[in-house]
PDB file of N, CA and C in Angstrom:
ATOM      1  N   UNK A   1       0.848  -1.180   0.000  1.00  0.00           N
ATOM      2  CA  UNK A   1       0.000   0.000   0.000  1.00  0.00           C
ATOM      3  C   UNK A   1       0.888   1.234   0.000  1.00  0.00           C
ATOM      4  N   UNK A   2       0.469   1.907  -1.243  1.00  0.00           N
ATOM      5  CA  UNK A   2       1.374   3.274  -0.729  1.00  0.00           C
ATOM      6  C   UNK A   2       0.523   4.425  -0.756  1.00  0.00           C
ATOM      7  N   UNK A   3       1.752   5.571  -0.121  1.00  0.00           N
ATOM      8  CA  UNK A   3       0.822   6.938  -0.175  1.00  0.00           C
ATOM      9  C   UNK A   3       1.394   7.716  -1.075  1.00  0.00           C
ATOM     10  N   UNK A   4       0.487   8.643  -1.374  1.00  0.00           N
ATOM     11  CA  UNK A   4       0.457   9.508  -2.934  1.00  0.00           C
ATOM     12  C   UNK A   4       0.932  11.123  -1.863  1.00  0.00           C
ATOM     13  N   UNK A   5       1.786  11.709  -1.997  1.00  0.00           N
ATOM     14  CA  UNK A   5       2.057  13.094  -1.644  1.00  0.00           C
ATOM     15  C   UNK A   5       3.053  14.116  -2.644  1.00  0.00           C
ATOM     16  N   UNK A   6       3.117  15.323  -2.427  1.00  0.00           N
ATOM     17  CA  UNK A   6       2.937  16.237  -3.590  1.00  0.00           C
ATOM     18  C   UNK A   6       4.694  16.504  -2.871  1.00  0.00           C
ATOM     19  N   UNK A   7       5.692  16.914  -3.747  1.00  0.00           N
ATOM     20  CA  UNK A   7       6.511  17.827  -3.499  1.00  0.00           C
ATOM     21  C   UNK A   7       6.412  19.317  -3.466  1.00  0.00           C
ATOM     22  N   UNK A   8       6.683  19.656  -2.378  1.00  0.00           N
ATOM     23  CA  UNK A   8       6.236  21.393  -2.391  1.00  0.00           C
ATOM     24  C   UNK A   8       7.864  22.150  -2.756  1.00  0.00           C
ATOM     25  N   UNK A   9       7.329  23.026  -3.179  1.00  0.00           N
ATOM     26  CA  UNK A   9       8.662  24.244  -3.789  1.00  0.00           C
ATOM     27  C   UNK A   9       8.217  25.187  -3.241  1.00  0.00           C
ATOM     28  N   UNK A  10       9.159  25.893  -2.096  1.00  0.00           N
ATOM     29  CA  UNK A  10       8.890  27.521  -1.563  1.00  0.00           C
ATOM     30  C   UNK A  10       9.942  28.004  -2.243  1.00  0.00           C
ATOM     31  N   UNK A  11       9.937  29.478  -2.401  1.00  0.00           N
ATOM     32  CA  UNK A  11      10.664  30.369  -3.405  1.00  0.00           C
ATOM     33  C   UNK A  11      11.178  31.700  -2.682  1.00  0.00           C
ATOM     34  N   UNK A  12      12.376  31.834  -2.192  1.00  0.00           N
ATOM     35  CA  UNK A  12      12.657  33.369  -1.779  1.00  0.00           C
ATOM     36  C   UNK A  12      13.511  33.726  -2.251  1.00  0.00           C
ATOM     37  N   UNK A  13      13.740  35.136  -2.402  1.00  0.00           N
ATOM     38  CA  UNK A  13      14.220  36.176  -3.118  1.00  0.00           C
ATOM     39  C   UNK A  13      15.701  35.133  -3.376  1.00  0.00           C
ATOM     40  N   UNK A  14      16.131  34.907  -2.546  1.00  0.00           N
ATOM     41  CA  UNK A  14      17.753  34.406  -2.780  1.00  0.00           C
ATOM     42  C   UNK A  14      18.309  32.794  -2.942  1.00  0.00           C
ATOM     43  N   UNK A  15      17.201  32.142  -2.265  1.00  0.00           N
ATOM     44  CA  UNK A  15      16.919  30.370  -2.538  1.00  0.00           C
ATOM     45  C   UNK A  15      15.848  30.082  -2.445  1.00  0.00           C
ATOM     46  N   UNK A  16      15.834  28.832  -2.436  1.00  0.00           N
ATOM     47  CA  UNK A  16      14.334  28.263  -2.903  1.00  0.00           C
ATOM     48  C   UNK A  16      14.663  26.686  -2.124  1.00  0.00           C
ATOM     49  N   UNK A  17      13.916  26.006  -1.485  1.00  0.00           N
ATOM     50  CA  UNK A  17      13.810  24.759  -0.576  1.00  0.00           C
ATOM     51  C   UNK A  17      12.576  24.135  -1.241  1.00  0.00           C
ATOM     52  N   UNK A  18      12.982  22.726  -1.258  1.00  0.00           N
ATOM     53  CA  UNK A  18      12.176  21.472  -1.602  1.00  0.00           C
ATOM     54  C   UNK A  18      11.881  20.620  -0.338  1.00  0.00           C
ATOM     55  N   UNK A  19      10.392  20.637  -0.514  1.00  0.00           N
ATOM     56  CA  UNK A  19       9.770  19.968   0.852  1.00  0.00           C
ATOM     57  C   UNK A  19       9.336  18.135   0.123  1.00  0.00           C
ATOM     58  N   UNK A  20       8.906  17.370   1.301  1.00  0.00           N
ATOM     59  CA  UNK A  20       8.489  16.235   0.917  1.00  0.00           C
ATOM     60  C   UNK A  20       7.697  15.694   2.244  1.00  0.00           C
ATOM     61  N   UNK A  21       6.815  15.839   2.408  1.00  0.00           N
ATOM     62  CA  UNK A  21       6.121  15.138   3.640  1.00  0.00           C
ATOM     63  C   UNK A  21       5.911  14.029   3.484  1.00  0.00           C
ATOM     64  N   UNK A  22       5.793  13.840   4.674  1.00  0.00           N
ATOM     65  CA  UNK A  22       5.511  12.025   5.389  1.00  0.00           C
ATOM     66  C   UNK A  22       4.044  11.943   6.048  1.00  0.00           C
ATOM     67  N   UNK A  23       3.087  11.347   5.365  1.00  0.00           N
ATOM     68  CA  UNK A  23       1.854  11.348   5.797  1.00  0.00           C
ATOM     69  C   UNK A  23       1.824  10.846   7.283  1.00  0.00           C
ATOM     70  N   UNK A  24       0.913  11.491   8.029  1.00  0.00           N
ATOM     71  CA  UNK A  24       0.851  10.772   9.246  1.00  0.00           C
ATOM     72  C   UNK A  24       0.977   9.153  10.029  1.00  0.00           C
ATOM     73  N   UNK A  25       0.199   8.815   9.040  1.00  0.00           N
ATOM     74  CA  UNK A  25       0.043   7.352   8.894  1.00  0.00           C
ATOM     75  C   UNK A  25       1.017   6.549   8.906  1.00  0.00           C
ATOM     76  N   UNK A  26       2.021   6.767   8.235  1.00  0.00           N
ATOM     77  CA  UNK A  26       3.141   6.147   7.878  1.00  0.00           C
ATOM     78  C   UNK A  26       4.430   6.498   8.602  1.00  0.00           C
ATOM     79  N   UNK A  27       4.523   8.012   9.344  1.00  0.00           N
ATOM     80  CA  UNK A  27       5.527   8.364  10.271  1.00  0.00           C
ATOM     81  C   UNK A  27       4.955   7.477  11.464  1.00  0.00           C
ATOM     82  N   UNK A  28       3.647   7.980  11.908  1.00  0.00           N
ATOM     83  CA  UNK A  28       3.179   6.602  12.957  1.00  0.00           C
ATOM     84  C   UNK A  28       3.678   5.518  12.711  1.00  0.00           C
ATOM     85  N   UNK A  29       3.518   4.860  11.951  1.00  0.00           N
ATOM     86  CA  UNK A  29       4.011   3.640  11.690  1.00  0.00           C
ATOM     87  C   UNK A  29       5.382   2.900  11.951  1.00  0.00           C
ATOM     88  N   UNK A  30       6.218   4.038  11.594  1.00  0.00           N
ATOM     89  CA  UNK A  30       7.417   3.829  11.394  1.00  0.00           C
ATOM     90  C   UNK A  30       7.648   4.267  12.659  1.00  0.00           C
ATOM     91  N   UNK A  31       7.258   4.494  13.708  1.00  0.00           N
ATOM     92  CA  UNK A  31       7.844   5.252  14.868  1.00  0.00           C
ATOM     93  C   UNK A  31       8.745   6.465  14.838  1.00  0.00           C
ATOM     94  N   UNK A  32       8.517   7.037  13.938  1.00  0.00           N
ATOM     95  CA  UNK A  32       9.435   8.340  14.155  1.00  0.00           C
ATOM     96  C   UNK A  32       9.382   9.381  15.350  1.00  0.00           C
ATOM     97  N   UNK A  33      10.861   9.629  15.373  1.00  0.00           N
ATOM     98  CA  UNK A  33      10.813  10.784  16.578  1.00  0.00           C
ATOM     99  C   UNK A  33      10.648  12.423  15.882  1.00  0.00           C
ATOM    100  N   UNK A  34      10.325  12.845  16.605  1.00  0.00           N
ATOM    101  CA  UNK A  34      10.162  14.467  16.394  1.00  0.00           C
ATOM    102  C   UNK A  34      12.182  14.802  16.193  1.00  0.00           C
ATOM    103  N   UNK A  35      12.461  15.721  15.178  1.00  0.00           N
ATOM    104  CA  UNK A  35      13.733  15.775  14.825  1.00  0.00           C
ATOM    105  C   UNK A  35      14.520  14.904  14.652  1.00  0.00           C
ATOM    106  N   UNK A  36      13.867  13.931  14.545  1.00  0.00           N
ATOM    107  CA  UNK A  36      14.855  12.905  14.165  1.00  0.00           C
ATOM    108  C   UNK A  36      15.775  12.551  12.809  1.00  0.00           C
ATOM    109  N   UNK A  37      16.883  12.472  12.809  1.00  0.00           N
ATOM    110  CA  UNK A  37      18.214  12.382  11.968  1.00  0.00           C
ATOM    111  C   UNK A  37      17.680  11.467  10.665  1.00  0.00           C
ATOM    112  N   UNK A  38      17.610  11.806   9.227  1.00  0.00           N
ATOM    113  CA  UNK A  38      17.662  10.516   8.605  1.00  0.00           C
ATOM    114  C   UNK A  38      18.561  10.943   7.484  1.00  0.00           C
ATOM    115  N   UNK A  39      18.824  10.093   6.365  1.00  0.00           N
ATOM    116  CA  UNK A  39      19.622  10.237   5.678  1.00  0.00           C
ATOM    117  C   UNK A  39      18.822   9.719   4.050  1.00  0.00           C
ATOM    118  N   UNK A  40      18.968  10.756   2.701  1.00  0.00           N
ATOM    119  CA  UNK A  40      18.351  10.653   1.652  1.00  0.00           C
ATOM    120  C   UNK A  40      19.283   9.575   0.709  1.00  0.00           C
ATOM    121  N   UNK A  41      19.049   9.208  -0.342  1.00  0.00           N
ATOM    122  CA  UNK A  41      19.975   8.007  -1.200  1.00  0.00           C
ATOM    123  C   UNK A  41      19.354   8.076  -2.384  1.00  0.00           C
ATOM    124  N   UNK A  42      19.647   8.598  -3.364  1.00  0.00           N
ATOM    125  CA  UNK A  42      19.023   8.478  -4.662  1.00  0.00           C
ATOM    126  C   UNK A  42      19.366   7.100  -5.626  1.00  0.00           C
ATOM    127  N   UNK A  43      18.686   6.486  -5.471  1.00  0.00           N
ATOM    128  CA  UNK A  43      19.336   4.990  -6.325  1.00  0.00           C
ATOM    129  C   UNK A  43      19.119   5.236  -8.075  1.00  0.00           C
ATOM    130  N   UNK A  44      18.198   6.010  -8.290  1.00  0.00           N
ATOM    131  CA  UNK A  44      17.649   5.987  -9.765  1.00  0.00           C
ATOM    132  C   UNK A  44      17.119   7.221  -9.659  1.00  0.00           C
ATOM    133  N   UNK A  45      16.970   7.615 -11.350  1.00  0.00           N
ATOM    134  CA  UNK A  45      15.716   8.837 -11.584  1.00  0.00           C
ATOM    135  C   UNK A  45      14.478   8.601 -10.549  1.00  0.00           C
ATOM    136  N   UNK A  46      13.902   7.320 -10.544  1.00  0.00           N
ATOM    137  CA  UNK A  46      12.663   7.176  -9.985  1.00  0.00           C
ATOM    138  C   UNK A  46      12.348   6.695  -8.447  1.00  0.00           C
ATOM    139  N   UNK A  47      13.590   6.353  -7.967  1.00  0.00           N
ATOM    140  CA  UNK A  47      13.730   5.370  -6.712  1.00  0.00           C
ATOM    141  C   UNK A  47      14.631   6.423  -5.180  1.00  0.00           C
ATOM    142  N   UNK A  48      14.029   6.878  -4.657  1.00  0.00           N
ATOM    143  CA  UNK A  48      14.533   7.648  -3.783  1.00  0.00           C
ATOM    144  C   UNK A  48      14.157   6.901  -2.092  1.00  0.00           C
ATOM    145  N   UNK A  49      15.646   6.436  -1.362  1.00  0.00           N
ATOM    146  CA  UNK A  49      15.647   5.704  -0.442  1.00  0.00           C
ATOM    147  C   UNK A  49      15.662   6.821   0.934  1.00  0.00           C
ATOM    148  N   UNK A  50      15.116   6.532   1.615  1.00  0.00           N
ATOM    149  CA  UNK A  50      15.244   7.378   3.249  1.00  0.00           C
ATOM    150  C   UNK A  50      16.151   5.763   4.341  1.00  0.00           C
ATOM    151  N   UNK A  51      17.291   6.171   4.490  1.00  0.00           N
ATOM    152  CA  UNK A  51      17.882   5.440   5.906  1.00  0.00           C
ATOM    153  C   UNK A  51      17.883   6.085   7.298  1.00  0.00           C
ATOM    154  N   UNK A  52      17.233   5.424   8.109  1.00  0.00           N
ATOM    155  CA  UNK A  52      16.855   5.957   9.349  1.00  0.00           C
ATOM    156  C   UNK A  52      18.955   5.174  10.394  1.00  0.00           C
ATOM    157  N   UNK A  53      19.095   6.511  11.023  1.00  0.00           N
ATOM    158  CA  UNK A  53      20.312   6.096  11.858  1.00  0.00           C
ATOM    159  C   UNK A  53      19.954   5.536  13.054  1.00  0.00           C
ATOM    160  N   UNK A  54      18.733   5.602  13.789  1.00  0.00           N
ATOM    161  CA  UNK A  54      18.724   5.189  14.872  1.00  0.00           C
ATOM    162  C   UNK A  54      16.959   4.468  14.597  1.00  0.00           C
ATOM    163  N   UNK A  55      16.713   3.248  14.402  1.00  0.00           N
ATOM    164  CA  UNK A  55      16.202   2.277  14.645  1.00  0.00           C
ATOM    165  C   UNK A  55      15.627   1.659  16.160  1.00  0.00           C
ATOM    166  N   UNK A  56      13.872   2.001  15.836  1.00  0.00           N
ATOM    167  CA  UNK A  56      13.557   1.027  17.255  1.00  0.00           C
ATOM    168  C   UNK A  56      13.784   0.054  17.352  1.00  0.00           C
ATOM    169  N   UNK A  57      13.496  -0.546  17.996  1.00  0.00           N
ATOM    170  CA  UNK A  57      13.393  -2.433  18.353  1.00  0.00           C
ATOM    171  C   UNK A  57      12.213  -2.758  17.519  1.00  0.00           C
ATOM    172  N   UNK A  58      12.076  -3.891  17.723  1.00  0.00           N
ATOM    173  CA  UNK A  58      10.831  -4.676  16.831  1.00  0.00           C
ATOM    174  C   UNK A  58       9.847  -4.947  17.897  1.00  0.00           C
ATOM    175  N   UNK A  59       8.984  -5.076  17.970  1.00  0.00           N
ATOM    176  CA  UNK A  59       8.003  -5.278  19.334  1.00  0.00           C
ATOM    177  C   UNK A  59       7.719  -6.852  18.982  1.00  0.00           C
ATOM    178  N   UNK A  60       8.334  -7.520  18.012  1.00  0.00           N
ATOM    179  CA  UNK A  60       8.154  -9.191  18.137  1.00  0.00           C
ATOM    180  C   UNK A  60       9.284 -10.387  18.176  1.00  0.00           C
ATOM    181  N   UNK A  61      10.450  -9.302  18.714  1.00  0.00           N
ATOM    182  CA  UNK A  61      11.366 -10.115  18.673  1.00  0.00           C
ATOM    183  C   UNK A  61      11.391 -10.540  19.772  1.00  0.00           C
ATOM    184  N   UNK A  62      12.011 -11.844  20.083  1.00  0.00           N
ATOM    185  CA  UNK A  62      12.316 -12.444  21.679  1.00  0.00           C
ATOM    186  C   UNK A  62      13.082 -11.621  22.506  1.00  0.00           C
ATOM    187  N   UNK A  63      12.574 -11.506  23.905  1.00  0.00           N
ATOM    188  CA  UNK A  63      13.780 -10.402  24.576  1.00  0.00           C
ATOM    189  C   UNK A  63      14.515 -11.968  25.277  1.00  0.00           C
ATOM    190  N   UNK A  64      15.614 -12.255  26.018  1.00  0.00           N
ATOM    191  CA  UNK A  64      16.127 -13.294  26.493  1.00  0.00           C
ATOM    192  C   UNK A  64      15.316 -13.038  27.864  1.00  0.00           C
TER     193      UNK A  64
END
């Protein structure tokens, strides 16, 4: 299942920034923290990877 979201372009006098949101749904999901660190990876024209540096636990793995 995926989600459909828009790239936004803001524009000022001297630069201009490219946004990309993360639907709610799916930052939930993923457990994200508020400011949290990630890192972009362009594999292809069409294929753009996000690596997260700090990883929760799995809530189904065995604890010992």
């Amino acid at each position: 299942m995926g989600y459909v979201t828009k790239v936004q372009l803001i524009k000022r006098a001297k630069s201009e920034q490219w946004y990309i949101n993360v639907p709610a749904q799916l930052a939930q999901a993923l457990e994200f923290e508020q400011s949290e660190a990630v890192e972009w990876f362009i594999e292809d024209k069409g294929t753009l990877a996000l690596k997260r540096h700090k990883v929760p636990g799995s809530v189904l793995k065995k604890k010992p």
